[in-house]
Structures are given as C-alpha cells and as structure tokens.
PDB file of N, CA and C in Angstrom:
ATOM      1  N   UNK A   1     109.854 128.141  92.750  1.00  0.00           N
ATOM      2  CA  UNK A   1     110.657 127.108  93.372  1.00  0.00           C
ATOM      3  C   UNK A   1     110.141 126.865  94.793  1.00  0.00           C
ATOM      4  N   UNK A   2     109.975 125.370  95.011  1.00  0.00           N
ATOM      5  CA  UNK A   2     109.325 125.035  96.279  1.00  0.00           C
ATOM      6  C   UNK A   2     110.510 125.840  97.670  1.00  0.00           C
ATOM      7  N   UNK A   3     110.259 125.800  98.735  1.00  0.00           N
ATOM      8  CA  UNK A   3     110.905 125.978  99.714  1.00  0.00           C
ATOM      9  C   UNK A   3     111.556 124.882 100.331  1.00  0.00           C
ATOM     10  N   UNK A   4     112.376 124.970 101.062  1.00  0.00           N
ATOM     11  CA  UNK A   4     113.247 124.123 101.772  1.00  0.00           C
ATOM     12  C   UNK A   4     112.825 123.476 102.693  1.00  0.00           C
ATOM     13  N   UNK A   5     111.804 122.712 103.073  1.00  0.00           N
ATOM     14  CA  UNK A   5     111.862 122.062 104.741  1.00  0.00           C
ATOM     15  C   UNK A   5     112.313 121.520 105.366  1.00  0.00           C
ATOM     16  N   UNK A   6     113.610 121.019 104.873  1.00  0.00           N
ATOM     17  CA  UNK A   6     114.821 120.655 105.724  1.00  0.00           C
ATOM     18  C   UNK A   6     114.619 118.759 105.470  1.00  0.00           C
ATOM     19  N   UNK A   7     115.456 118.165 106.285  1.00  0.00           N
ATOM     20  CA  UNK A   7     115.453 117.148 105.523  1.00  0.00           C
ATOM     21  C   UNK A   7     114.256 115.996 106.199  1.00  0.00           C
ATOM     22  N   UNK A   8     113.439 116.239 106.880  1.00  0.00           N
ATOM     23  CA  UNK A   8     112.334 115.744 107.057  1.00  0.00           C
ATOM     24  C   UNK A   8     111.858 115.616 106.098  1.00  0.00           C
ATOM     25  N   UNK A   9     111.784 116.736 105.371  1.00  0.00           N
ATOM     26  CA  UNK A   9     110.839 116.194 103.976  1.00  0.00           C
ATOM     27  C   UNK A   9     111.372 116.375 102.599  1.00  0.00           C
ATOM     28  N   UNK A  10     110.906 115.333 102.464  1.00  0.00           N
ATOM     29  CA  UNK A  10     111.631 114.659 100.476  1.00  0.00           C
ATOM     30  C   UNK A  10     111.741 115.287  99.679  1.00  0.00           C
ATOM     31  N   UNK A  11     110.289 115.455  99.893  1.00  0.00           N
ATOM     32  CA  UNK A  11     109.809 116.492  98.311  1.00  0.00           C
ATOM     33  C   UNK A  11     108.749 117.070  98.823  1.00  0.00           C
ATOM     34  N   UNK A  12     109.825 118.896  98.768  1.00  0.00           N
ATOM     35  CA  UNK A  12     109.163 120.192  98.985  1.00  0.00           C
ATOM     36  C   UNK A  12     107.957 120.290  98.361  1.00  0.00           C
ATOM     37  N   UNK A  13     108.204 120.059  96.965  1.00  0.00           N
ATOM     38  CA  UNK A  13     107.084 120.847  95.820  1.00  0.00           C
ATOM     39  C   UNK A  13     106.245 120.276  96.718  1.00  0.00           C
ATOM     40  N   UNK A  14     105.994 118.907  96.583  1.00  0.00           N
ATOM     41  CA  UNK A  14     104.200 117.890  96.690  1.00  0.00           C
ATOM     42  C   UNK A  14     103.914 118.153  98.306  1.00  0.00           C
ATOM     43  N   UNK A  15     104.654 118.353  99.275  1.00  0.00           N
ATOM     44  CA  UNK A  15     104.519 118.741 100.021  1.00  0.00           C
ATOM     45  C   UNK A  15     103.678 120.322 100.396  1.00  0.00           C
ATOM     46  N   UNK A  16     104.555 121.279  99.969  1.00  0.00           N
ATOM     47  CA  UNK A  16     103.775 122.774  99.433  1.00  0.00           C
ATOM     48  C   UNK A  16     102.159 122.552  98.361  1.00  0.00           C
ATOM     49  N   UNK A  17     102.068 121.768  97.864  1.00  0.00           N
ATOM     50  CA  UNK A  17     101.115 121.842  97.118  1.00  0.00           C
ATOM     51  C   UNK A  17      99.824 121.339  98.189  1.00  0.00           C
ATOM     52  N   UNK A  18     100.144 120.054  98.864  1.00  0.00           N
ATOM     53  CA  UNK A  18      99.338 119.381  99.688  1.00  0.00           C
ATOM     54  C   UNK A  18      98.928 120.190 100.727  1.00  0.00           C
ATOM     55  N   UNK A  19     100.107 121.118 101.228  1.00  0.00           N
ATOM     56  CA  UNK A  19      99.316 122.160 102.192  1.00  0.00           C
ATOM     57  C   UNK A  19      98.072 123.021 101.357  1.00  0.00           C
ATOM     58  N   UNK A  20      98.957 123.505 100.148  1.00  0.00           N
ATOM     59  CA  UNK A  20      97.954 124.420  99.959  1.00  0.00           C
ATOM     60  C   UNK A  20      96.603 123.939  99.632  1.00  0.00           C
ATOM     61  N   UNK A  21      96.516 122.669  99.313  1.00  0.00           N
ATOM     62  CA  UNK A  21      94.978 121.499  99.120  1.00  0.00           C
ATOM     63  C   UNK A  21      94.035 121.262 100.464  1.00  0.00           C
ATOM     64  N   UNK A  22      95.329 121.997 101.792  1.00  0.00           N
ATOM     65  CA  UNK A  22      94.455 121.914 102.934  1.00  0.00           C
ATOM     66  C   UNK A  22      94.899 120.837 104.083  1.00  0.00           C
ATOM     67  N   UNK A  23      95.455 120.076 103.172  1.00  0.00           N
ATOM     68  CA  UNK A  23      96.135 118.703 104.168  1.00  0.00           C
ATOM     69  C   UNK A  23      96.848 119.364 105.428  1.00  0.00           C
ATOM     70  N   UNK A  24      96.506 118.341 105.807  1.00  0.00           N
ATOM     71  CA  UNK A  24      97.317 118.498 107.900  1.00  0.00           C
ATOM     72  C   UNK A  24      99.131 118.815 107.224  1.00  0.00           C
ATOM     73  N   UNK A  25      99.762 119.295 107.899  1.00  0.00           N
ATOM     74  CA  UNK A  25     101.671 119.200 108.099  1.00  0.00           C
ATOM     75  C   UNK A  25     101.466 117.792 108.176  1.00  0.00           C
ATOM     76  N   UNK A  26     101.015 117.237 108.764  1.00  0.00           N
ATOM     77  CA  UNK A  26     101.389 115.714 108.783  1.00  0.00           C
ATOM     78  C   UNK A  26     100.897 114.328 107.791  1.00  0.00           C
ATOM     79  N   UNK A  27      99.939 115.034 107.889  1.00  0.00           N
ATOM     80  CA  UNK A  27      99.496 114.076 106.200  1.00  0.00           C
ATOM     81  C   UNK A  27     100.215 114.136 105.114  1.00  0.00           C
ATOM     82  N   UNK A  28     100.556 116.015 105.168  1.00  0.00           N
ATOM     83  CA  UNK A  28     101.138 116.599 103.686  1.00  0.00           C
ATOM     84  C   UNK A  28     102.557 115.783 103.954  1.00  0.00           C
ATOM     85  N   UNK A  29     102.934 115.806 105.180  1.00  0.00           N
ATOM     86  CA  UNK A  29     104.583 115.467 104.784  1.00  0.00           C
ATOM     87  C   UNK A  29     104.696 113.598 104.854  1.00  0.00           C
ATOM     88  N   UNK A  30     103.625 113.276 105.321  1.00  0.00           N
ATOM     89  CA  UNK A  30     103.834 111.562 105.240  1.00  0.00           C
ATOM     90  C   UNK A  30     103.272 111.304 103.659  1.00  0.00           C
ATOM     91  N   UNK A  31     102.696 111.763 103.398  1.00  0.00           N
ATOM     92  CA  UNK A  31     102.296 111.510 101.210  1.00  0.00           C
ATOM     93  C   UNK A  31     103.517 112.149 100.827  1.00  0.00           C
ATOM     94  N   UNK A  32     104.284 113.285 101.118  1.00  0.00           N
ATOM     95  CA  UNK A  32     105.329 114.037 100.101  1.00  0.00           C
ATOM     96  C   UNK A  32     106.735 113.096 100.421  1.00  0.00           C
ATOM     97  N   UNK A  33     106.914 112.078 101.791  1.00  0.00           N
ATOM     98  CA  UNK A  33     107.674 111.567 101.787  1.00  0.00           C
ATOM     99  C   UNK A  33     107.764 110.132 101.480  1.00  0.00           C
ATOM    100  N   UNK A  34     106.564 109.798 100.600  1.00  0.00           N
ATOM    101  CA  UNK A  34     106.406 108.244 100.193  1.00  0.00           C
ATOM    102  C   UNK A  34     106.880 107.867  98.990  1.00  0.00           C
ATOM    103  N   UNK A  35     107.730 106.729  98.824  1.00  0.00           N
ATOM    104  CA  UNK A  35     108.393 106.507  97.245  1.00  0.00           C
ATOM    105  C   UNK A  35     107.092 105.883  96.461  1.00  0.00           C
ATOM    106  N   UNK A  36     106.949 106.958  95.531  1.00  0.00           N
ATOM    107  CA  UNK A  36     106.079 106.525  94.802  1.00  0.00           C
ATOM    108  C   UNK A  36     105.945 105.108  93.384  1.00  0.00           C
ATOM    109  N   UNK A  37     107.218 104.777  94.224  1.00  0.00           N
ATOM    110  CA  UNK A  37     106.816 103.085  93.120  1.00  0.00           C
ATOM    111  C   UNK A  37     106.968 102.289  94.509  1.00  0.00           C
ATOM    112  N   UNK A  38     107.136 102.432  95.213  1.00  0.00           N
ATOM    113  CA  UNK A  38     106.832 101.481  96.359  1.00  0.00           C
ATOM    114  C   UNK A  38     105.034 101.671  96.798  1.00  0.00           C
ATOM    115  N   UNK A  39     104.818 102.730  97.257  1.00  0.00           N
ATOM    116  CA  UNK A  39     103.490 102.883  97.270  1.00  0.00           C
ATOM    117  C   UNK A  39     102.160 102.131  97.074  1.00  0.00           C
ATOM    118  N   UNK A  40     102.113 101.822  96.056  1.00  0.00           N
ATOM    119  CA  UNK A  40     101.038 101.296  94.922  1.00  0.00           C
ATOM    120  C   UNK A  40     101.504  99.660  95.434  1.00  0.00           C
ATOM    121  N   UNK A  41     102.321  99.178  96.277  1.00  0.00           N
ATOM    122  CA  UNK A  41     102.882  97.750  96.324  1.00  0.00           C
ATOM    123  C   UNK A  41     102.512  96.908  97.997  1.00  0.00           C
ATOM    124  N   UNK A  42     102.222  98.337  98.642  1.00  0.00           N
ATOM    125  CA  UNK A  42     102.368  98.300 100.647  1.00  0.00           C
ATOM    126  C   UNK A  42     100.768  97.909 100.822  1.00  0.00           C
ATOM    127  N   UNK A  43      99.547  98.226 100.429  1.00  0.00           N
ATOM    128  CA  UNK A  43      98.145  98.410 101.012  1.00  0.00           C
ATOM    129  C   UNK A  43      97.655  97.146 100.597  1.00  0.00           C
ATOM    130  N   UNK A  44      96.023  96.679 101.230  1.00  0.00           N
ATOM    131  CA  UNK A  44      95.211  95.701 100.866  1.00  0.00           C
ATOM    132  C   UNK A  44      95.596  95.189 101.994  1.00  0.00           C
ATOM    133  N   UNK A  45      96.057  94.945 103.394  1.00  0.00           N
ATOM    134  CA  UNK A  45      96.468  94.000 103.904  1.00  0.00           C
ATOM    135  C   UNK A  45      94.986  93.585 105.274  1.00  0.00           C
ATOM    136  N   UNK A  46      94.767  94.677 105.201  1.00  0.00           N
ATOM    137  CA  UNK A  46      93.413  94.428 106.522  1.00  0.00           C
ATOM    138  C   UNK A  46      92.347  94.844 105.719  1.00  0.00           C
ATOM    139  N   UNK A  47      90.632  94.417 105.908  1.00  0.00           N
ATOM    140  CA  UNK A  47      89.374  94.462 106.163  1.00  0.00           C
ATOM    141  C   UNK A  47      89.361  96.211 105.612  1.00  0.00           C
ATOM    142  N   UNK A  48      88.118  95.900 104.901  1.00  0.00           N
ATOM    143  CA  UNK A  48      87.703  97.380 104.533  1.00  0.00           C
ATOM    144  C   UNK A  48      87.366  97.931 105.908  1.00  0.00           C
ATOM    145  N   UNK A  49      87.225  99.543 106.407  1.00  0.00           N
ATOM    146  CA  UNK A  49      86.788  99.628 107.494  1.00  0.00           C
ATOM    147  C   UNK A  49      85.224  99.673 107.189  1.00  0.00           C
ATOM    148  N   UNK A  50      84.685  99.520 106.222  1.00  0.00           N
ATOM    149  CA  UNK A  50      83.082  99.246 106.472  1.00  0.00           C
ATOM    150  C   UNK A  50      83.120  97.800 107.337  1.00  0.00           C
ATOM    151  N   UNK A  51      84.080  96.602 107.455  1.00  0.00           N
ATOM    152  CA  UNK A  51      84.011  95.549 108.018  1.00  0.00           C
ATOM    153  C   UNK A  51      84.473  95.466 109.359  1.00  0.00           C
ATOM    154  N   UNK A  52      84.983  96.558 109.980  1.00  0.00           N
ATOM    155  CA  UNK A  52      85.631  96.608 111.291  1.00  0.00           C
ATOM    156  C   UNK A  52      84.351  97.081 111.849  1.00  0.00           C
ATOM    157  N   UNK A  53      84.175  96.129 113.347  1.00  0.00           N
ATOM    158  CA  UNK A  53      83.357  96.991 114.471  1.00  0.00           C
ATOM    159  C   UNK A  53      83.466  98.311 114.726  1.00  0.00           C
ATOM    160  N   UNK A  54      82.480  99.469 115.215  1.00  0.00           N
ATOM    161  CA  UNK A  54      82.786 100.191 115.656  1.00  0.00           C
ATOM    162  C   UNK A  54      83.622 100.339 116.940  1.00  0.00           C
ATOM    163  N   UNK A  55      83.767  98.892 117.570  1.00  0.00           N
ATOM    164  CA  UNK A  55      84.768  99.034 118.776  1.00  0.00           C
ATOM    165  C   UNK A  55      86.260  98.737 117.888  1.00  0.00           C
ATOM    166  N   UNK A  56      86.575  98.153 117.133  1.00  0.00           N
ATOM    167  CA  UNK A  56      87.634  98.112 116.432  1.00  0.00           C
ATOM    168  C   UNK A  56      87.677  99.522 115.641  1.00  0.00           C
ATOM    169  N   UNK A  57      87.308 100.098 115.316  1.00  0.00           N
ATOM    170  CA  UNK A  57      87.777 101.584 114.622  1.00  0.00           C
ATOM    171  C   UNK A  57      87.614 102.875 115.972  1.00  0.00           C
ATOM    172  N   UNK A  58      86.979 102.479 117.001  1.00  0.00           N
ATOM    173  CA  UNK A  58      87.534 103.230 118.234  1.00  0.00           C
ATOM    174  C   UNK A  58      88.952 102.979 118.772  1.00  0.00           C
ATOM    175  N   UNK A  59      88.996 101.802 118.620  1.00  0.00           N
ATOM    176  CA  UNK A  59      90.347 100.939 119.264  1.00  0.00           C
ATOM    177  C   UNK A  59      91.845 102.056 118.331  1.00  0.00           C
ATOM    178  N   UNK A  60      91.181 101.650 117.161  1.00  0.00           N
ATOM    179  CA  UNK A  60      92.546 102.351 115.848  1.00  0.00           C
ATOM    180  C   UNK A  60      92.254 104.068 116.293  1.00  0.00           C
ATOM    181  N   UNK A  61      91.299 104.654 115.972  1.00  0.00           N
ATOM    182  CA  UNK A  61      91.303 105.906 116.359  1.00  0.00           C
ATOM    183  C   UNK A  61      92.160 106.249 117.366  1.00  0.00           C
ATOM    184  N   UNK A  62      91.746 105.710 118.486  1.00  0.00           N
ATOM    185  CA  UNK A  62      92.594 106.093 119.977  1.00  0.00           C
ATOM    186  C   UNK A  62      94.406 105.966 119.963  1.00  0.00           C
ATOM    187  N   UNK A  63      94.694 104.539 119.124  1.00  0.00           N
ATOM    188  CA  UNK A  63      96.106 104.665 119.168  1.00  0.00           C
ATOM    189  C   UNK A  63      96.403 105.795 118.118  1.00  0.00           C
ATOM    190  N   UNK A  64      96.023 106.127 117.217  1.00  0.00           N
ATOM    191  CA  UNK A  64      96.647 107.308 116.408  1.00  0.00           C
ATOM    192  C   UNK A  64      95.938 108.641 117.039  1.00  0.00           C
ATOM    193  N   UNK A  65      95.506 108.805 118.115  1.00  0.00           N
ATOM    194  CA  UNK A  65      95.238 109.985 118.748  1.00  0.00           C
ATOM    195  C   UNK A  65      94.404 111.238 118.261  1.00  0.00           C
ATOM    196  N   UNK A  66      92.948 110.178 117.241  1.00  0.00           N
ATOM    197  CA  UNK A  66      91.850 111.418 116.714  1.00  0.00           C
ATOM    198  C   UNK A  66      91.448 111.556 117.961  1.00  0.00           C
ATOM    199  N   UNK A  67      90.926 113.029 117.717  1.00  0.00           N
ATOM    200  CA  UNK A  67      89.906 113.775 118.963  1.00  0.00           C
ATOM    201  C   UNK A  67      88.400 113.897 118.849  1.00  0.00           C
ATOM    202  N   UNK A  68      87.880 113.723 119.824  1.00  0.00           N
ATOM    203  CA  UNK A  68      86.750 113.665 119.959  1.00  0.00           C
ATOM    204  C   UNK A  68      85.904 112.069 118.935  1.00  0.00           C
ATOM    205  N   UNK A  69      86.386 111.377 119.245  1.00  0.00           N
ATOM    206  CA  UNK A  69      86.074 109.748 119.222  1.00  0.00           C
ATOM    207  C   UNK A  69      85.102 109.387 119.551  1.00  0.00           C
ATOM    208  N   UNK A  70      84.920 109.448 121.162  1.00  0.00           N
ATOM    209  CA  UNK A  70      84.131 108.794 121.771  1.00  0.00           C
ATOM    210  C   UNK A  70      82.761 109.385 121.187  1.00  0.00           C
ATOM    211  N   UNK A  71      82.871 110.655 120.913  1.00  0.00           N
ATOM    212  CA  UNK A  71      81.582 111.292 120.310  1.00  0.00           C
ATOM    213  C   UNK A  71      80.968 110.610 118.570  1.00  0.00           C
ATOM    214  N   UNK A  72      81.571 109.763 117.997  1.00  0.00           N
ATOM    215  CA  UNK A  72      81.375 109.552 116.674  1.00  0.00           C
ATOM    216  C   UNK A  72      80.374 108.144 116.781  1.00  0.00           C
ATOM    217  N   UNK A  73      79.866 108.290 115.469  1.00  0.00           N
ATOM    218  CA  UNK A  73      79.259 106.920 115.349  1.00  0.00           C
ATOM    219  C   UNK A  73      80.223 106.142 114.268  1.00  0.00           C
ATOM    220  N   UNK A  74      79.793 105.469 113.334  1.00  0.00           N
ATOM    221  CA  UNK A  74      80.766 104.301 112.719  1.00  0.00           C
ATOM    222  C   UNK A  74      81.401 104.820 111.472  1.00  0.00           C
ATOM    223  N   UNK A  75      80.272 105.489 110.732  1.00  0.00           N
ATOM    224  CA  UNK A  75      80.660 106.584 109.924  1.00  0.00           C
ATOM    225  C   UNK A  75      81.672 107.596 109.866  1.00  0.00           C
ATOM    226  N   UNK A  76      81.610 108.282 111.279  1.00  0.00           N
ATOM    227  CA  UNK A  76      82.279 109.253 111.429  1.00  0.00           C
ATOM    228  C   UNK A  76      83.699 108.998 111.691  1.00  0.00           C
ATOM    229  N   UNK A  77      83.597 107.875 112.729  1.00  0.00           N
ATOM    230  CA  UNK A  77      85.226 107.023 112.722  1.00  0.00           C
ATOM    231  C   UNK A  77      85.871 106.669 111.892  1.00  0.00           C
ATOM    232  N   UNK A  78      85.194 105.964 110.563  1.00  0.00           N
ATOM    233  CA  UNK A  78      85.970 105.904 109.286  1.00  0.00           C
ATOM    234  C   UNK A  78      86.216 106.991 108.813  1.00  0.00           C
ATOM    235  N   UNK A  79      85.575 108.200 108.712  1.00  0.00           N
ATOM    236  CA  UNK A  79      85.782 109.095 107.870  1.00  0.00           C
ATOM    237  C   UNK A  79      87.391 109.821 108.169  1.00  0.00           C
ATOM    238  N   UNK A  80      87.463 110.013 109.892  1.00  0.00           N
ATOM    239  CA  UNK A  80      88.457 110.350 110.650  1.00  0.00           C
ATOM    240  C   UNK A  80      89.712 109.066 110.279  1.00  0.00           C
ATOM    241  N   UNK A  81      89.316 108.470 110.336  1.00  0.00           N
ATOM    242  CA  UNK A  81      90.251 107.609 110.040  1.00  0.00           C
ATOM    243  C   UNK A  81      91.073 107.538 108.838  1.00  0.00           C
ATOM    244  N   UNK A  82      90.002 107.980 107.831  1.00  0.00           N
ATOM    245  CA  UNK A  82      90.608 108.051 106.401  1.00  0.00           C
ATOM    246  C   UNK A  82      91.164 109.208 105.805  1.00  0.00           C
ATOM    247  N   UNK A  83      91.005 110.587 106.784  1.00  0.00           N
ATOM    248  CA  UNK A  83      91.579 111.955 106.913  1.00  0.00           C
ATOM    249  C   UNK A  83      92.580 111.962 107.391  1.00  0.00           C
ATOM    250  N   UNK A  84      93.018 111.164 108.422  1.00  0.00           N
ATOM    251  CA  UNK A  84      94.638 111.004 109.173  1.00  0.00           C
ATOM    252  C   UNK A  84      95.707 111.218 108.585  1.00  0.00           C
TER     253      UNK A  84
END
C-alpha cells in the first residue's frame, strides 16, 4: 500500500512509483496529480522546441529556474526543458 503524502498529492501509488523511476518530487508529484482524461486534451499549443531560438528556450529555462543555462547549447536546453 502506497503511503500517504498528504493532500498535495492525488495519487500516492503513481507518485511512489515515479520516484522510484528517479523523477524529481516535483515532476513525480505534478504527473501523479494530473487527471488523466483531461491530459491527453491540454498540449500542442506552441512550436516544437526544435523551432524555438536558442534565446527563446534560454528565456523559458530562466523563468522555470533550470541551473546552469547559460552554460548549454540548444540541445541541452531542450533536453532540460523536457526533464522539468
């Protein structure tokens, strides 16, 4: 039986599982707290990031607060970006 994390998060199990897959606390608990028939209905709305400048995926990096940014090339910013 999953554990309790109080009511931040939805669902313990997928949550506990996602840690143990390695995911951040914060990844694990923003996927374990998403309704999964809404989900599949929210994305597609902006540019692949292969189509964003690298000054536009510095720009997004910085407001969600990855580290060590300034050090990446275009690659590496998406990749960070898509680990968040």
């Amino acid at each position: 039986m999953a554990k309790d994390h109080g009511p931040s998060i939805k669902d313990d199990e997928a949550y506990e599982e996602l840690r143990d897959k390695g995911y951040s606390k914060e990844k694990a608990a923003r996927i374990a707290n998403t309704d999964r028939q809404e989900a599949g209905k929210k994305g597609g709305k902006h540019d692949k990031y292969e189509e964003w400048t690298k000054e536009e995926l510095y720009e997004r990096a910085q407001e969600i607060g990855i580290d060590g940014r300034s050090d990446m090339d275009k690659q590496e910013l998406i990749k960070a970006l898509r680990n968040h």
